[in-house]
PDB file of N, CA and C in Angstrom:
ATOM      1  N   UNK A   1     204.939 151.215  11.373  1.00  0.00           N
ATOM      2  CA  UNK A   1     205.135 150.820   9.989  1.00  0.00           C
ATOM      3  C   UNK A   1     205.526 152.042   9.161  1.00  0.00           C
ATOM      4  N   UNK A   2     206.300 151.611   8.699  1.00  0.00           N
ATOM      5  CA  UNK A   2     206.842 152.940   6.909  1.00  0.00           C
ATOM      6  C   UNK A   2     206.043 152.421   6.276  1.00  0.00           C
ATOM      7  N   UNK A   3     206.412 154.367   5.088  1.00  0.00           N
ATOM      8  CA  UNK A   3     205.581 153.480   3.947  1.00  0.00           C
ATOM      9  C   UNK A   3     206.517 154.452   2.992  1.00  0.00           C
ATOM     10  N   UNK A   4     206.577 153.744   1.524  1.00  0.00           N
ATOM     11  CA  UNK A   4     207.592 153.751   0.803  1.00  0.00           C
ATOM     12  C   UNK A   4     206.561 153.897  -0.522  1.00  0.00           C
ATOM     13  N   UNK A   5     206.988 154.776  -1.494  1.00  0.00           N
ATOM     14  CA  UNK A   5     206.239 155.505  -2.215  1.00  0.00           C
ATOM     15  C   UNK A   5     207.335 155.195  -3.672  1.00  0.00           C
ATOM     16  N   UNK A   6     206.523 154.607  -5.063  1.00  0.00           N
ATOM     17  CA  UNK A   6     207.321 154.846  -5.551  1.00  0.00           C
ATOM     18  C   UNK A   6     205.481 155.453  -7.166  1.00  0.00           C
ATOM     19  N   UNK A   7     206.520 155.486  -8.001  1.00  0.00           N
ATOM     20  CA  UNK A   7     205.972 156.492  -9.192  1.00  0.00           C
ATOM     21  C   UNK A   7     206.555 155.517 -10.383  1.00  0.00           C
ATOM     22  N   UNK A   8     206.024 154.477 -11.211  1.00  0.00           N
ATOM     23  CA  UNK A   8     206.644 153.981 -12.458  1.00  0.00           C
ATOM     24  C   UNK A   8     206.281 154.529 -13.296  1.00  0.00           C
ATOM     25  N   UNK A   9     207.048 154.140 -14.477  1.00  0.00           N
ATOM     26  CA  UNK A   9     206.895 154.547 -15.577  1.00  0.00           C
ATOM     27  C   UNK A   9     208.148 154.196 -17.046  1.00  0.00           C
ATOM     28  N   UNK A  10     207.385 153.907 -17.704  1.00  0.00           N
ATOM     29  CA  UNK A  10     208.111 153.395 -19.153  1.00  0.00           C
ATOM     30  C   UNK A  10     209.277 154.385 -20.107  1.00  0.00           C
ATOM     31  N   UNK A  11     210.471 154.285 -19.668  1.00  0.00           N
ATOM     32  CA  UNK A  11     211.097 155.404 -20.801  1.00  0.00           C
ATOM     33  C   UNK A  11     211.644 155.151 -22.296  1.00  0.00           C
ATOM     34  N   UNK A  12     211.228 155.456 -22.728  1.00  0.00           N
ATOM     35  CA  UNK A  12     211.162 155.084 -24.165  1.00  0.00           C
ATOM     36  C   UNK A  12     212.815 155.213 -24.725  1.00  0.00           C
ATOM     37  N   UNK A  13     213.265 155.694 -26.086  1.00  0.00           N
ATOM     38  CA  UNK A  13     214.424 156.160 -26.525  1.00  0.00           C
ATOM     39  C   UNK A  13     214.953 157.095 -26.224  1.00  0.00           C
ATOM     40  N   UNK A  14     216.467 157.304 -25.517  1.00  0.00           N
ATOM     41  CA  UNK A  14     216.887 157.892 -25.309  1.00  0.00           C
ATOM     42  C   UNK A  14     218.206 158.461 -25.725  1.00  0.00           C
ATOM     43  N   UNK A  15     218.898 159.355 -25.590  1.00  0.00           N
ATOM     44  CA  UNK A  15     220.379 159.599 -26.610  1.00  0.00           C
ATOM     45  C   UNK A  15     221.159 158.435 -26.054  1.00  0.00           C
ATOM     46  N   UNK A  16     221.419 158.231 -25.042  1.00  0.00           N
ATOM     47  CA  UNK A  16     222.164 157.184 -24.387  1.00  0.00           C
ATOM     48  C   UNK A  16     221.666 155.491 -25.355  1.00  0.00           C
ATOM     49  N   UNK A  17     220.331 155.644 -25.145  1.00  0.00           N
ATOM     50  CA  UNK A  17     219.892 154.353 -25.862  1.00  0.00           C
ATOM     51  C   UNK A  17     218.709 154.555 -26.945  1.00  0.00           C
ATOM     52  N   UNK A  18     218.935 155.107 -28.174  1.00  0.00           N
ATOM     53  CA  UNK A  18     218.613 155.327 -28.886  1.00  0.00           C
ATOM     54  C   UNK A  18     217.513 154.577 -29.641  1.00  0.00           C
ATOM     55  N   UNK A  19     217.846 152.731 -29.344  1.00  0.00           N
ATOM     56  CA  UNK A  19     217.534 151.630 -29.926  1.00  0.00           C
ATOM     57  C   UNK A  19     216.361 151.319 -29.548  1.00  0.00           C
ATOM     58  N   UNK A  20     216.338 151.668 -28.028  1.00  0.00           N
ATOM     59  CA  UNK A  20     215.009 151.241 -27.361  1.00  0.00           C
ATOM     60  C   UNK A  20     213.345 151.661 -27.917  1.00  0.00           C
ATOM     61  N   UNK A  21     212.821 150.465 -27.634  1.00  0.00           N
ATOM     62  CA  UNK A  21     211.478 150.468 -28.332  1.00  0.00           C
ATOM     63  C   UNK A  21     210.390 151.632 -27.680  1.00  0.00           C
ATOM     64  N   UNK A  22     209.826 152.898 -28.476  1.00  0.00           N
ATOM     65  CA  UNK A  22     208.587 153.239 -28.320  1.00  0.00           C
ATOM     66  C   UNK A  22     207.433 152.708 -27.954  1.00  0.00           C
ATOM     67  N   UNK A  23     207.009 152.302 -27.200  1.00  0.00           N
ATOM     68  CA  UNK A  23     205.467 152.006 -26.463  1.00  0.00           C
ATOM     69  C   UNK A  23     204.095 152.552 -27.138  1.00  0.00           C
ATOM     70  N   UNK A  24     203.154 152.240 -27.310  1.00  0.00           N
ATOM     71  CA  UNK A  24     201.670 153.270 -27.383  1.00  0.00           C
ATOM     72  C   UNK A  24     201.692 153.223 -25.752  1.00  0.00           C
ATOM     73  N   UNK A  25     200.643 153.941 -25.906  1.00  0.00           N
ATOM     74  CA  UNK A  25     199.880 154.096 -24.727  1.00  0.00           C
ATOM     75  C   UNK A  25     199.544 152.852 -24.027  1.00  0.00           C
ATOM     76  N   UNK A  26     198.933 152.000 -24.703  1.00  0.00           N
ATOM     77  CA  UNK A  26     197.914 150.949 -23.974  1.00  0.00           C
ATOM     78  C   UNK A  26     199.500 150.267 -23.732  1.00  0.00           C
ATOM     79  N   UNK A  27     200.228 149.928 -24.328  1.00  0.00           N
ATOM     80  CA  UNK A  27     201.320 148.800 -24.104  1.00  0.00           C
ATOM     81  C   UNK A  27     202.097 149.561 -22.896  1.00  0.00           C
ATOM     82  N   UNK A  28     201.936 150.816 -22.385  1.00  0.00           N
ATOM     83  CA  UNK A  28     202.345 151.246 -21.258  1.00  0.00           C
ATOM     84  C   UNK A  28     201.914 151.009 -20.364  1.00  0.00           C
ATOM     85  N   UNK A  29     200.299 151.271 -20.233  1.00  0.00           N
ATOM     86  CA  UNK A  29     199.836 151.201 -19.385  1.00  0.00           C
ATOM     87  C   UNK A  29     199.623 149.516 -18.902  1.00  0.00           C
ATOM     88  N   UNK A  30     199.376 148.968 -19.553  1.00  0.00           N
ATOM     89  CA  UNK A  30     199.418 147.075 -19.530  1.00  0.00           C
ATOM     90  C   UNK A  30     200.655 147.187 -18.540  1.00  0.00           C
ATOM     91  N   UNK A  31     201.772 147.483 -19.162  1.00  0.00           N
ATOM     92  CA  UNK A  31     203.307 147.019 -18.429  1.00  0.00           C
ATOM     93  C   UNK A  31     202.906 147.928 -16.945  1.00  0.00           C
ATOM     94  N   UNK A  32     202.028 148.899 -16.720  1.00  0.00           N
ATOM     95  CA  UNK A  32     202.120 149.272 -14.949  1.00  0.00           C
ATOM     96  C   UNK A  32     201.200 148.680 -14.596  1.00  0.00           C
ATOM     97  N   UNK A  33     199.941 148.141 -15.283  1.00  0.00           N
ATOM     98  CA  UNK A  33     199.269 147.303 -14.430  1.00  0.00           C
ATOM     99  C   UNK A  33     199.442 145.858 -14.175  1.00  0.00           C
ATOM    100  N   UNK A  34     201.022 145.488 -14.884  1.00  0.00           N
ATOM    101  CA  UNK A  34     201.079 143.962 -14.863  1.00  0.00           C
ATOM    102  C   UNK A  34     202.273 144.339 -13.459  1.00  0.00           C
ATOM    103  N   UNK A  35     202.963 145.718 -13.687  1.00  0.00           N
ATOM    104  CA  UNK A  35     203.490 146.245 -12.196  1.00  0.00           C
ATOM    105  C   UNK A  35     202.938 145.912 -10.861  1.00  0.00           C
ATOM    106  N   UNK A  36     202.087 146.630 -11.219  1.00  0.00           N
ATOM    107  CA  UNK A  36     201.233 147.406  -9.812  1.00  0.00           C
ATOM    108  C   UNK A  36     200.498 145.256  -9.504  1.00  0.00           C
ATOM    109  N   UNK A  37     200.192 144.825  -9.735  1.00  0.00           N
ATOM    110  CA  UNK A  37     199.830 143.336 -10.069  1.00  0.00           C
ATOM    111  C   UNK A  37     200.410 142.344  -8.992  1.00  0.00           C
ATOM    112  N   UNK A  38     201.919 142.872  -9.512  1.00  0.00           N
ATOM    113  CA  UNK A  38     203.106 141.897  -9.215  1.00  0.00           C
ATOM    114  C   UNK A  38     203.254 142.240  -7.726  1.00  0.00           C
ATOM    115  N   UNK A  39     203.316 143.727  -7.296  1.00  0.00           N
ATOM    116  CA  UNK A  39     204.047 144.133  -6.191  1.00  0.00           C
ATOM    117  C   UNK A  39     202.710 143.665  -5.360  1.00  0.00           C
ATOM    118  N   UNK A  40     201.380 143.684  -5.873  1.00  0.00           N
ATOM    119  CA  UNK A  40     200.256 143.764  -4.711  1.00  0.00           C
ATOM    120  C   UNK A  40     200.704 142.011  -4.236  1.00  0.00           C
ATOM    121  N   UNK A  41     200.966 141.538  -5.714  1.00  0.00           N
ATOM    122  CA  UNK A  41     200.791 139.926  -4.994  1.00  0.00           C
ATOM    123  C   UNK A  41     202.059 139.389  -3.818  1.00  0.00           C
ATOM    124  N   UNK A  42     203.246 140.166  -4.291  1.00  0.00           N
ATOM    125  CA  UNK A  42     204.042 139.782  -3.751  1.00  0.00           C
ATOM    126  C   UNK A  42     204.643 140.357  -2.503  1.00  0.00           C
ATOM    127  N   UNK A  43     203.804 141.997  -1.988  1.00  0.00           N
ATOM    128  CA  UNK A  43     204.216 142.401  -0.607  1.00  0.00           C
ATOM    129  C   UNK A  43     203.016 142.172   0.287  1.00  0.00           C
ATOM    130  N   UNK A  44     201.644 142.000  -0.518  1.00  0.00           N
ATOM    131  CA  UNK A  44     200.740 141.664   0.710  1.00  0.00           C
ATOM    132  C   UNK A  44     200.696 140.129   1.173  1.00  0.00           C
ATOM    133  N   UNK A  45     201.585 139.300  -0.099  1.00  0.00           N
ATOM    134  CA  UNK A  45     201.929 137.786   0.317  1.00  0.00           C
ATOM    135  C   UNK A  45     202.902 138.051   1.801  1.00  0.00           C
ATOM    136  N   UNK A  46     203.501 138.797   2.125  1.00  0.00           N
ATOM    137  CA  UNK A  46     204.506 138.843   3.409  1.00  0.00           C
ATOM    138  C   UNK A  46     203.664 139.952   4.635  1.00  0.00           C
ATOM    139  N   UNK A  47     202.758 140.359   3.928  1.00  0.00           N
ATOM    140  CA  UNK A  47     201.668 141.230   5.643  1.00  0.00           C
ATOM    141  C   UNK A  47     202.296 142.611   4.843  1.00  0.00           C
ATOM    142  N   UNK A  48     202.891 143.220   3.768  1.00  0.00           N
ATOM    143  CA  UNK A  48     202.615 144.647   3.412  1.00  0.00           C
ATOM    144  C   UNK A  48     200.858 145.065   3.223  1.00  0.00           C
ATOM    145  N   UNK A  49     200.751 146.191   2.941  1.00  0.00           N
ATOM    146  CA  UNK A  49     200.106 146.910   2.337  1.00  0.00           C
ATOM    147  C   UNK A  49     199.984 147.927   0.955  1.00  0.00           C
ATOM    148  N   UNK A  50     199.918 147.568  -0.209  1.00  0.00           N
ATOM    149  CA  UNK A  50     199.869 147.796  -1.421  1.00  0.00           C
ATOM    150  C   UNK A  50     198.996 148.990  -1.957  1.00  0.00           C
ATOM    151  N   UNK A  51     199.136 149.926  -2.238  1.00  0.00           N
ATOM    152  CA  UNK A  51     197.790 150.819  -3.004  1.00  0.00           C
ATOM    153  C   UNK A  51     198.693 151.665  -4.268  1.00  0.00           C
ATOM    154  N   UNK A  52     197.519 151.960  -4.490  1.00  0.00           N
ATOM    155  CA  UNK A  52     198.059 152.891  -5.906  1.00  0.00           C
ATOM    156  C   UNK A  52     196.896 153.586  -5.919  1.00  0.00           C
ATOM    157  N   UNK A  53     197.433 154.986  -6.314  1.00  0.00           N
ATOM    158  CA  UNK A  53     196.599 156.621  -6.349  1.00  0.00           C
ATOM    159  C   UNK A  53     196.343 156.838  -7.866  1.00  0.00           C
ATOM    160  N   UNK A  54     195.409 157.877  -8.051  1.00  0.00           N
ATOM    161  CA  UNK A  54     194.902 157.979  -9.535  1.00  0.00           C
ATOM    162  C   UNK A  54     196.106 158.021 -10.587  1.00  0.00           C
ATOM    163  N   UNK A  55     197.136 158.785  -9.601  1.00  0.00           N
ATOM    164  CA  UNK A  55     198.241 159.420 -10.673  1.00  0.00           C
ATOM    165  C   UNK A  55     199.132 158.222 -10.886  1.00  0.00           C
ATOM    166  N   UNK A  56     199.024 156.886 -10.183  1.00  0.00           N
ATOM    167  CA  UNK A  56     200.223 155.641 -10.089  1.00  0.00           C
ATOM    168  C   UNK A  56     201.507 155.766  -9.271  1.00  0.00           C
ATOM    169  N   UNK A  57     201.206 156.735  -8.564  1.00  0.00           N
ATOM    170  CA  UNK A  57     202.087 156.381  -7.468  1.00  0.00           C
ATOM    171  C   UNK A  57     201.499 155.310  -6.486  1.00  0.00           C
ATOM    172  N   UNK A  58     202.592 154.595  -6.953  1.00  0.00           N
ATOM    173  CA  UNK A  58     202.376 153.143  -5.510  1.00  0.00           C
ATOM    174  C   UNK A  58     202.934 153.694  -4.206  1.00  0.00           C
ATOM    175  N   UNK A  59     202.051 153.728  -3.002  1.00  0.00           N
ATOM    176  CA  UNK A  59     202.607 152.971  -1.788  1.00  0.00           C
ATOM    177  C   UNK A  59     202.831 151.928  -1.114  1.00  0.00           C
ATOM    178  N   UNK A  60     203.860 151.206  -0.169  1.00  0.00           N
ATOM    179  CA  UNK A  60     203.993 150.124   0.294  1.00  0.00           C
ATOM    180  C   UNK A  60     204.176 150.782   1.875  1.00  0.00           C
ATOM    181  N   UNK A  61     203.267 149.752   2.671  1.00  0.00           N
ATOM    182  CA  UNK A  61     203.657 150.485   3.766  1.00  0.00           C
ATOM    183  C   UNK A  61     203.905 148.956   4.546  1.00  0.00           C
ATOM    184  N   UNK A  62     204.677 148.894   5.363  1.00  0.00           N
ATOM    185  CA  UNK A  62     205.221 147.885   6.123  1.00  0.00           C
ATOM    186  C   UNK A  62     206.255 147.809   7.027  1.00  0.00           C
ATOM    187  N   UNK A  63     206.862 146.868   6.981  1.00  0.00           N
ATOM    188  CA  UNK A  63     208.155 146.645   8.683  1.00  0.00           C
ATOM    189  C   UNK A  63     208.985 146.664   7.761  1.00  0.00           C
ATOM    190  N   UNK A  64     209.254 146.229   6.679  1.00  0.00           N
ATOM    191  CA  UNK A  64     210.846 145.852   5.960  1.00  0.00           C
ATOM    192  C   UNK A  64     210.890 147.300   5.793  1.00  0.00           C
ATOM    193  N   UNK A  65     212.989 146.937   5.916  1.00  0.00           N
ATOM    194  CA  UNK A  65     213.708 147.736   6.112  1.00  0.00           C
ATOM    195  C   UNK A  65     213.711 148.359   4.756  1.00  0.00           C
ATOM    196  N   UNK A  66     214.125 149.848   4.734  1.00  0.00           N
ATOM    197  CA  UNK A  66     213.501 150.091   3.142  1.00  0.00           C
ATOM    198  C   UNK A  66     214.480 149.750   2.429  1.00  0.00           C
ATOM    199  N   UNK A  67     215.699 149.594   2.188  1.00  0.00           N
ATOM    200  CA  UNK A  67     216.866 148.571   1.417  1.00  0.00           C
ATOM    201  C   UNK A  67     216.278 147.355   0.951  1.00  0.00           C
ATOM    202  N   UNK A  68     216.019 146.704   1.662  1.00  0.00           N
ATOM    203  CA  UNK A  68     214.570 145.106   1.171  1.00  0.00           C
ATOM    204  C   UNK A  68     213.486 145.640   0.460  1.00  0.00           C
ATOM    205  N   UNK A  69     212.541 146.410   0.648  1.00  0.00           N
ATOM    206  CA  UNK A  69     211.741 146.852   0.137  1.00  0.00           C
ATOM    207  C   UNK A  69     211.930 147.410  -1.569  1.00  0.00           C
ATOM    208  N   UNK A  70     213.462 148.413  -1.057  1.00  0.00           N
ATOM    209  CA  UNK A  70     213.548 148.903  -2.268  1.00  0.00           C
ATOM    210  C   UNK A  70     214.416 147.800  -3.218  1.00  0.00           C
ATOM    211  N   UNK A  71     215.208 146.947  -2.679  1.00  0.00           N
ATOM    212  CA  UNK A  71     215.422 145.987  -3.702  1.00  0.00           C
ATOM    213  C   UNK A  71     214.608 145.237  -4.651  1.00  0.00           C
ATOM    214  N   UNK A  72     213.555 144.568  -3.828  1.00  0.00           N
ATOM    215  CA  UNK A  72     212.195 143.855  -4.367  1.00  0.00           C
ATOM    216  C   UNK A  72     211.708 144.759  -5.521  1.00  0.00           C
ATOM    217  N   UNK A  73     211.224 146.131  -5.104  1.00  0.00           N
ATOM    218  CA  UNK A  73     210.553 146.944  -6.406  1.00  0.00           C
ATOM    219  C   UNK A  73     211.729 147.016  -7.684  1.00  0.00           C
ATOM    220  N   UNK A  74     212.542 147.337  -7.050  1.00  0.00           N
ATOM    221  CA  UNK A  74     213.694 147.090  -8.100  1.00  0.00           C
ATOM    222  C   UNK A  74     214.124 145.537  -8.595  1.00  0.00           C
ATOM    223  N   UNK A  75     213.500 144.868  -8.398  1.00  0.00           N
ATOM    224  CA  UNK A  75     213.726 143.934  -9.606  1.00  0.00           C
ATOM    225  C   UNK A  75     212.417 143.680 -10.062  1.00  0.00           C
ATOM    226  N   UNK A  76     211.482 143.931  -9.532  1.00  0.00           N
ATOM    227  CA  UNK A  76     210.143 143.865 -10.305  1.00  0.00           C
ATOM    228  C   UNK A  76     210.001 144.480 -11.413  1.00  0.00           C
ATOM    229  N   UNK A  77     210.552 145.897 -11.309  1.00  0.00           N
ATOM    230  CA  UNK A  77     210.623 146.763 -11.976  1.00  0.00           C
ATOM    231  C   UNK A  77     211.634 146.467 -13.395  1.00  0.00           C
ATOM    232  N   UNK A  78     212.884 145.949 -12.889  1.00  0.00           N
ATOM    233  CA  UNK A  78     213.877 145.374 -14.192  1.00  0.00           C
ATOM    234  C   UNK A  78     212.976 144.515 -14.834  1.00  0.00           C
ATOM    235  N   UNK A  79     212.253 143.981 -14.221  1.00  0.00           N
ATOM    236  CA  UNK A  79     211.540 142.283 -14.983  1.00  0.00           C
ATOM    237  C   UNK A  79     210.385 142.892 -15.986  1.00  0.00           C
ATOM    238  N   UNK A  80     210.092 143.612 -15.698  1.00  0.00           N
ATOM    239  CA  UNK A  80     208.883 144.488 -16.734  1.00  0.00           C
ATOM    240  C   UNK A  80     209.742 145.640 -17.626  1.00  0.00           C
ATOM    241  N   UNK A  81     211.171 146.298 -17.956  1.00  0.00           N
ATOM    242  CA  UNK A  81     211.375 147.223 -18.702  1.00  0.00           C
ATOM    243  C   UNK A  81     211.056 148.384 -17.860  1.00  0.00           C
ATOM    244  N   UNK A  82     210.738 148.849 -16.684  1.00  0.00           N
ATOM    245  CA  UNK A  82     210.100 149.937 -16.232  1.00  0.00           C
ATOM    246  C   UNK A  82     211.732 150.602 -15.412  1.00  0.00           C
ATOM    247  N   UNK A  83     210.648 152.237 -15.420  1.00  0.00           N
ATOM    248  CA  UNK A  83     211.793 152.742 -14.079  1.00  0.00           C
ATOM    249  C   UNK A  83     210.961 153.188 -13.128  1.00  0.00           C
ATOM    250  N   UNK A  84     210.769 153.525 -11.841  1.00  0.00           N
ATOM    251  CA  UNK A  84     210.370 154.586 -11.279  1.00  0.00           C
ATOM    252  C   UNK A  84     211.369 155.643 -10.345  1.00  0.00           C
ATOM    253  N   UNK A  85     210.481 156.595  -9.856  1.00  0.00           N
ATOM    254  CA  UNK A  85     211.529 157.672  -9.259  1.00  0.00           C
ATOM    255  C   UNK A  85     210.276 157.387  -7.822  1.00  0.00           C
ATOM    256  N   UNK A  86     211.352 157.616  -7.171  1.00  0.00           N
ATOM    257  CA  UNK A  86     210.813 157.305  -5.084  1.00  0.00           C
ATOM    258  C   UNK A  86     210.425 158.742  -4.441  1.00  0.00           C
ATOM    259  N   UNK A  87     209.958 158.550  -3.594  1.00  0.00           N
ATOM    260  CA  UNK A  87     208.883 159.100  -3.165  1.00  0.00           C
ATOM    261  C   UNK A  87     209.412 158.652  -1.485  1.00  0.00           C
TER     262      UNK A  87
END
């Protein structure tokens, strides 16, 4: 089994997108734990393994190929406003 590591996180306004909404804190952290939520329900629904470390890096460890894997987080991730960087 692999295991596939990713790190989310909320980016606020940027020069590119200026418009985009500022977060507090708590409305950040809500949006990674409604994350971290989604991915537990939906890769240990197929036999993954799900965790998350103090700092929020998620691991997934499993058989899918990491292209599948990384697609799935990537639209989980669109569906909540989030980005992460991989691991």
């Amino acid at each position: 089994m692999k295991t596939y590591s990713y790190m989310p996180y909320y980016q606020g306004p940027t020069p590119n997108n200026p418009m985009r909404d500022e977060l507090s804190a708590d409305e950040k952290e809500q949006k990674l734990a409604v994350f971290y939520a989604d991915m537990a329900t939906h890769f240990e629904d197929v036999g993954c393994t799900v965790k998350r470390n103090r700092a929020g890096l998620i691991s997934i460890t499993t058989d899918m190929p990491e292209k599948d894997c990384h697609d799935i987080v990537k639209r989980l991730l669109i569906s909540l406003d989030l980005r992460a960087d991989k691991f």
